[in-house]
C-alpha atoms as a PDB file:
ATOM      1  CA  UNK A   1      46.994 -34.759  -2.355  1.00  0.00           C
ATOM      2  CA  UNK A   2      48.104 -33.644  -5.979  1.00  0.00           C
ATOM      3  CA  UNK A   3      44.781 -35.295  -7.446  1.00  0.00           C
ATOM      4  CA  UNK A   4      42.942 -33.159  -5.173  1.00  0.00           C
ATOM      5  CA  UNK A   5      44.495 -30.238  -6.038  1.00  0.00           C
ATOM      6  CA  UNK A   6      44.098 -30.980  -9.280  1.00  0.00           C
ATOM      7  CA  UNK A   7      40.149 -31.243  -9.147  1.00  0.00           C
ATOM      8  CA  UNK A   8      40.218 -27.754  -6.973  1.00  0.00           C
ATOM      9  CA  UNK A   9      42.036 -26.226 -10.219  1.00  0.00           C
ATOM     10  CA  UNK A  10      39.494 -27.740 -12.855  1.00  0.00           C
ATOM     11  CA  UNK A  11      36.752 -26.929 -10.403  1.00  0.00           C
ATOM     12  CA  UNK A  12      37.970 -23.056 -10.305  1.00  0.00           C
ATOM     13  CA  UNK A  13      38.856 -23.256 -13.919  1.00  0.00           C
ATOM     14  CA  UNK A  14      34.877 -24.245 -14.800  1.00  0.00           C
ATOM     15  CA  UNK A  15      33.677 -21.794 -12.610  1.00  0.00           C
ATOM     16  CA  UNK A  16      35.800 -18.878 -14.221  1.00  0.00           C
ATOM     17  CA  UNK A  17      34.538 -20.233 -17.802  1.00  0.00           C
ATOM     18  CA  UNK A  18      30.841 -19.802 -16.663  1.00  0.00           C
ATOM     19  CA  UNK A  19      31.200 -16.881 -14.999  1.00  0.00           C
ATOM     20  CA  UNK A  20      33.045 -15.440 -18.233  1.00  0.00           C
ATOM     21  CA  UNK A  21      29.756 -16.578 -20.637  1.00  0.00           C
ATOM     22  CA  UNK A  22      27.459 -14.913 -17.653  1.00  0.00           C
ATOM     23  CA  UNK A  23      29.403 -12.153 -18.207  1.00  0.00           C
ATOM     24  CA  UNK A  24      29.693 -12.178 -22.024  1.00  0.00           C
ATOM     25  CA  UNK A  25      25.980 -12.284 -22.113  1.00  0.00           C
ATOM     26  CA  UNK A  26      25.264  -9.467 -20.153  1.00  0.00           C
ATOM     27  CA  UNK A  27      24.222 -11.033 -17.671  1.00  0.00           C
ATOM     28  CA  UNK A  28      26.215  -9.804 -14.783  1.00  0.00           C
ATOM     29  CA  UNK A  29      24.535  -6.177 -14.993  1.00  0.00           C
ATOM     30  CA  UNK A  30      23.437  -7.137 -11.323  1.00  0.00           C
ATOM     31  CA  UNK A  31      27.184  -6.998 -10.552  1.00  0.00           C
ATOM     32  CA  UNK A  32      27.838  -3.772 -12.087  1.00  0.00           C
ATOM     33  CA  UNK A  33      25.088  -2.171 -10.217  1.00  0.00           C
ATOM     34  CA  UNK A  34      26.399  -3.875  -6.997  1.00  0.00           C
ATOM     35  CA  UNK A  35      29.859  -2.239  -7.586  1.00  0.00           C
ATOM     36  CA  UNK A  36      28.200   1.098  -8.591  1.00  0.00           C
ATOM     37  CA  UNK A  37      26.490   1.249  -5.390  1.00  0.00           C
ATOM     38  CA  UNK A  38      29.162   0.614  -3.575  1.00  0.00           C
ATOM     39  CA  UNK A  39      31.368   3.200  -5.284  1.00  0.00           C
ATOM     40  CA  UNK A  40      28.936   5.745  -4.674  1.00  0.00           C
ATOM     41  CA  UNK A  41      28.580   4.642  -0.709  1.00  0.00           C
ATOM     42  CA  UNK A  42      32.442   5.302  -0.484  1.00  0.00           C
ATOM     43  CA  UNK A  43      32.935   8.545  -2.628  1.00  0.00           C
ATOM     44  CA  UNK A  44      29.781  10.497  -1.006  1.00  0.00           C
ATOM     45  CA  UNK A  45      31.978   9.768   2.094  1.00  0.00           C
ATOM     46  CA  UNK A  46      35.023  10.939   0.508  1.00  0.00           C
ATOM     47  CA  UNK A  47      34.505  13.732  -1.867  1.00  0.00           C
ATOM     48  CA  UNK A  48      33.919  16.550   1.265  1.00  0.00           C
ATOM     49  CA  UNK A  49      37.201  15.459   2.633  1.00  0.00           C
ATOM     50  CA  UNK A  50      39.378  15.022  -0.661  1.00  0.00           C
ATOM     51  CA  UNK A  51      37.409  18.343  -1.609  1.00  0.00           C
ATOM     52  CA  UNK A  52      37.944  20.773   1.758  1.00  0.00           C
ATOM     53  CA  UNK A  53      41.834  19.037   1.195  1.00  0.00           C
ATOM     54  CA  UNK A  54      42.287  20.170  -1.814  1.00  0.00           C
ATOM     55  CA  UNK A  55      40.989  24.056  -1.171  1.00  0.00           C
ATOM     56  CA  UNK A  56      37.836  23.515  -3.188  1.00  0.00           C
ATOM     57  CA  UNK A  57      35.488  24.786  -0.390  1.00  0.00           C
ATOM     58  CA  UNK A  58      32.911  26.043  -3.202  1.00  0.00           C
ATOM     59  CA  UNK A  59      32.545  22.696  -4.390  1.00  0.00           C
ATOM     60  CA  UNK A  60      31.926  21.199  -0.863  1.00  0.00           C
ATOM     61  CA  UNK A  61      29.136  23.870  -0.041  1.00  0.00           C
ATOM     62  CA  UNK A  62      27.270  22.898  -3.346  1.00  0.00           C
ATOM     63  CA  UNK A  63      27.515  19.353  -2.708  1.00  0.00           C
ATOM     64  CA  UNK A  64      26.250  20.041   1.442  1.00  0.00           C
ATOM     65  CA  UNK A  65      23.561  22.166  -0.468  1.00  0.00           C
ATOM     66  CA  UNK A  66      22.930  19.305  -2.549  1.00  0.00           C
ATOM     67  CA  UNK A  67      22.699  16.642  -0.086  1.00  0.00           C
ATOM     68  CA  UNK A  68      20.525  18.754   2.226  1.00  0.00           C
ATOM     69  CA  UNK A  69      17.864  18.912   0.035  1.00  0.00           C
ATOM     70  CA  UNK A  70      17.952  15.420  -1.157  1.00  0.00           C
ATOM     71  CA  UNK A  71      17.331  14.589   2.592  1.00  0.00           C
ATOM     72  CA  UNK A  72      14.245  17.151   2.544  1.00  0.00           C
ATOM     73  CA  UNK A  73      12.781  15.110   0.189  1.00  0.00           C
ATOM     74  CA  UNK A  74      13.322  12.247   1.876  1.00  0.00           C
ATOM     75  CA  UNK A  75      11.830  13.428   4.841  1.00  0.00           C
ATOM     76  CA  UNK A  76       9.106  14.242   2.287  1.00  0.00           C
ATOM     77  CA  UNK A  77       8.199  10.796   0.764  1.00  0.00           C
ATOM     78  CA  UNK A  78       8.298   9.882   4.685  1.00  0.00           C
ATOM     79  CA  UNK A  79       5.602  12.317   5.800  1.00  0.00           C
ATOM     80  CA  UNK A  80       3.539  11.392   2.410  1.00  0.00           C
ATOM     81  CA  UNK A  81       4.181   7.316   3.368  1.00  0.00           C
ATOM     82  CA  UNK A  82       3.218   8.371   7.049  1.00  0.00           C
ATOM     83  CA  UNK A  83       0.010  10.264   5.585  1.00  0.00           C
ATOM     84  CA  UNK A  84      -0.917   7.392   3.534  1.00  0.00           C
ATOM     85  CA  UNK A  85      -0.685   5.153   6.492  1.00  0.00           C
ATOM     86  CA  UNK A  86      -2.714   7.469   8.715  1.00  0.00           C
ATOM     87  CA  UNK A  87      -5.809   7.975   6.290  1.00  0.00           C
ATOM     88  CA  UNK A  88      -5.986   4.053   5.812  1.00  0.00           C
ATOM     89  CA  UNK A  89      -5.984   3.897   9.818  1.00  0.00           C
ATOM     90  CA  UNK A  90      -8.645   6.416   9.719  1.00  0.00           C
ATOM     91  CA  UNK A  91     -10.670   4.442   6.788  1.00  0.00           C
ATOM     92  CA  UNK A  92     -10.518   1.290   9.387  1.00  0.00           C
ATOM     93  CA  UNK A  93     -11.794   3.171  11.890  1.00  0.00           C
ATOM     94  CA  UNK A  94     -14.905   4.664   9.941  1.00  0.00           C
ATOM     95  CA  UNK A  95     -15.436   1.122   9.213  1.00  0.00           C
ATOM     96  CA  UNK A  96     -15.297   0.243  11.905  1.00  0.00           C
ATOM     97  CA  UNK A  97     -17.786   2.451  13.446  1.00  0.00           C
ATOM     98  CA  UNK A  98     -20.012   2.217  10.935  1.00  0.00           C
ATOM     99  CA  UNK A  99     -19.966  -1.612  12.061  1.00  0.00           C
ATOM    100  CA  UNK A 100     -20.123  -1.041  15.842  1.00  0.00           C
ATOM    101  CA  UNK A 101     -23.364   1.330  14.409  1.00  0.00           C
ATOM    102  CA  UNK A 102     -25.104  -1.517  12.069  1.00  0.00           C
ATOM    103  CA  UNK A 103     -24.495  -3.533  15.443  1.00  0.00           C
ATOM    104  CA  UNK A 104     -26.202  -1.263  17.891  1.00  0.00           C
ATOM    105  CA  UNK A 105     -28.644  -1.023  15.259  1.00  0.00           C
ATOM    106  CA  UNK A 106     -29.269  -4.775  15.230  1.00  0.00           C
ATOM    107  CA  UNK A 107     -29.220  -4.801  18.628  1.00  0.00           C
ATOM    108  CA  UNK A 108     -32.220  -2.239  19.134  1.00  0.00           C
ATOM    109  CA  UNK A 109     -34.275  -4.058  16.519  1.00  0.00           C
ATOM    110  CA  UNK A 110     -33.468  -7.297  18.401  1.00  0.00           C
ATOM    111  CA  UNK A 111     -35.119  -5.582  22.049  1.00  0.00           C
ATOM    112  CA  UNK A 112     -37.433  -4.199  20.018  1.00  0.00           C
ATOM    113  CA  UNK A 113     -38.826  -7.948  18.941  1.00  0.00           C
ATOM    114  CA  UNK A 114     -38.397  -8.764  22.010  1.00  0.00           C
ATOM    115  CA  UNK A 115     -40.735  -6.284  23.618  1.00  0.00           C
ATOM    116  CA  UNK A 116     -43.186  -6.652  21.388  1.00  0.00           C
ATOM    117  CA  UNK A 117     -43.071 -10.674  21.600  1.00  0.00           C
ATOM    118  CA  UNK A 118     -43.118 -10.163  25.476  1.00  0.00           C
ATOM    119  CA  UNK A 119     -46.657  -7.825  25.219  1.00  0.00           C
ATOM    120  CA  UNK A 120     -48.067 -10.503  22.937  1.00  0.00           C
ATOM    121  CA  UNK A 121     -47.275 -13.057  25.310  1.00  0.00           C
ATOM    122  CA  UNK A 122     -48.955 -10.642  28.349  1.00  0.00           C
ATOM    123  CA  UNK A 123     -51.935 -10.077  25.813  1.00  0.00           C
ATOM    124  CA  UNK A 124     -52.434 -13.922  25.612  1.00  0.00           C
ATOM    125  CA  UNK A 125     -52.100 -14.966  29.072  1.00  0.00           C
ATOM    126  CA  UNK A 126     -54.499 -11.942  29.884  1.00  0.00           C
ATOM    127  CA  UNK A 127     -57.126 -13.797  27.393  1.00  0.00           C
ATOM    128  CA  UNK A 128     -56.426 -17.116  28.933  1.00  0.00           C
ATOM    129  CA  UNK A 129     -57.144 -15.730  32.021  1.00  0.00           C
ATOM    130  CA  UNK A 130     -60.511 -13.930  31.396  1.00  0.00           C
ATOM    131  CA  UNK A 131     -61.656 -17.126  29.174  1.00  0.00           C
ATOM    132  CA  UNK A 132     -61.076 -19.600  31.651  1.00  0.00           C
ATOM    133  CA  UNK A 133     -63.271 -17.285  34.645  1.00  0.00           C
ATOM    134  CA  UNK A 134     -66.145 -17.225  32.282  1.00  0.00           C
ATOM    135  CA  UNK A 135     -66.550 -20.243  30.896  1.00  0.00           C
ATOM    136  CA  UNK A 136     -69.597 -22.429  32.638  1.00  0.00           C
ATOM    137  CA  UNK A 137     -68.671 -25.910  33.706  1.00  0.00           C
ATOM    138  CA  UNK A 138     -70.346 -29.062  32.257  1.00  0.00           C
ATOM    139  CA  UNK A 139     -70.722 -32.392  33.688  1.00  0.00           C
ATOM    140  CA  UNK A 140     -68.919 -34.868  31.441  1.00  0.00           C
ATOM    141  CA  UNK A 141     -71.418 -36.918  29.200  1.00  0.00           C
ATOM    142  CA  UNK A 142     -71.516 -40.810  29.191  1.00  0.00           C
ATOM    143  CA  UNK A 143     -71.776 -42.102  25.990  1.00  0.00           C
ATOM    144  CA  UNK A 144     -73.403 -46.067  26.652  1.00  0.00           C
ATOM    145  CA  UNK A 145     -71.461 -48.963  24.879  1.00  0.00           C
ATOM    146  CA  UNK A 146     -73.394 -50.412  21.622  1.00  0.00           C
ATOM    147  CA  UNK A 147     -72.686 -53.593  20.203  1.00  0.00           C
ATOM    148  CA  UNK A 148     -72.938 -54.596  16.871  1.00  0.00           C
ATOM    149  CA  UNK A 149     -72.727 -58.003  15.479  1.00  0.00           C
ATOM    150  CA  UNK A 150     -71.949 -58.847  11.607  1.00  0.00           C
ATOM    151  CA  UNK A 151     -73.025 -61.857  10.248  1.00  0.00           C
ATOM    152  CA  UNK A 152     -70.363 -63.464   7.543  1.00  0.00           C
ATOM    153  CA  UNK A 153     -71.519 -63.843   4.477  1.00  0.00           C
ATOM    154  CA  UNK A 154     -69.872 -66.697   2.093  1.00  0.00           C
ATOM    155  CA  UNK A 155     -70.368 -65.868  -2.061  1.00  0.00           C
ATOM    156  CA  UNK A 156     -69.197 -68.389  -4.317  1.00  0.00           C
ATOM    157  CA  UNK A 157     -67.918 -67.042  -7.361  1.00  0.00           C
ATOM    158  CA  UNK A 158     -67.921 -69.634 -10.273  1.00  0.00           C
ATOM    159  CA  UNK A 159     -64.785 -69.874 -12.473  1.00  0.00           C
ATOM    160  CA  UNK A 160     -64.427 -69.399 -16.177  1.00  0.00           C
ATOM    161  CA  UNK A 161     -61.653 -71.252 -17.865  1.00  0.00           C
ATOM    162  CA  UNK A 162     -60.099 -69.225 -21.333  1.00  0.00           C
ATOM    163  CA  UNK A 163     -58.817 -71.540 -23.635  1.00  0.00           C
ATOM    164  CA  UNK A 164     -55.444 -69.687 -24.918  1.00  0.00           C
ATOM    165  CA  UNK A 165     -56.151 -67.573 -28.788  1.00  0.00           C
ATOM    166  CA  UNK A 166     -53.781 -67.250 -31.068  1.00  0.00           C
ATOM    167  CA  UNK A 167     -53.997 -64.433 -33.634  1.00  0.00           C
ATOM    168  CA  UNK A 168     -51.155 -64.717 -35.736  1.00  0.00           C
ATOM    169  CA  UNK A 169     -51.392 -64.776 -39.503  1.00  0.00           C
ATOM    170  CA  UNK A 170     -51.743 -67.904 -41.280  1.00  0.00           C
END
């Protein structure tokens, strides 16, 4: 139990050393800002009453004054956020239309094509049709079979023997 204990206290003692450095260094700045932020949370909430206590009922009218307006502009960057977010919507949907257009677009050209490959098609079939009324019919012709017979013919060819030259220098 009292080695335990013991650890706990080093442990807390190590932590309060690096903490101390962190501090030293500047780098707790995150804390002060913490604790400034939280001071300010609690004394908006308690300046009107420690102000209207104390009789200082000029002060507390400046500071509603004050406060009033800082909400105006907050209900100002809101309407300019909500503005911003309404114009992008309305960018989309231009884009969107101009899409849906290109498409339609597309679309007509296709049915166009398609028309004018279904005329061509018409225009064919019509020329088929007037081609194969007027053409004459002809009796097939028989061709008669002809045989022809090759004699073979044997050619000796005589061979020549090389004897193997040699031109190198002597």
């Amino acid at each position: 139990m009292k080695s335990t204990q013991a650890w706990a206290w080093l442990a807390a003692g190590v932590l309060a050393l690096g903490l101390n450095g962190i501090y030293q260094d500047g780098g707790a700045a995150w804390a002060h800002r913490a604790v400034r932020h939280l001071m300010a949370g609690i004394s908006g909430r308690t300046d009107g009453v420690l102000a209207l206590a104390a009789g200082r009922a000029d002060w507390f009218a400046a500071e509603s004054e004050r406060l009033i307006a800082q909400d105006e502009t907050a209900s100002c960057r809101l309407a300019t956020a909500m503005a911003r977010v309404q114009s992008k919507m309305a960018r989309a949907q231009g884009r969107m239309a101009r899409f849906e257009a290109m498409s339609a677009r597309e679309g007509a050209g296709l049915a166009r094509a398609e028309a004018s490959r279904a005329r061509a098609e018409a225009e064919i079939e019509a020329q088929v049709a007037r081609i194969s009324v007027g053409t004459p019919r002809f009796d097939p012709v028989v061709c008669p079979r002809v045989r022809v017979s090759i004699p073979r013919v044997r050619i000796s060819v005589p061979g020549v023997h090389l004897e193997n030259v040699s031109f190198e220098n002597e």
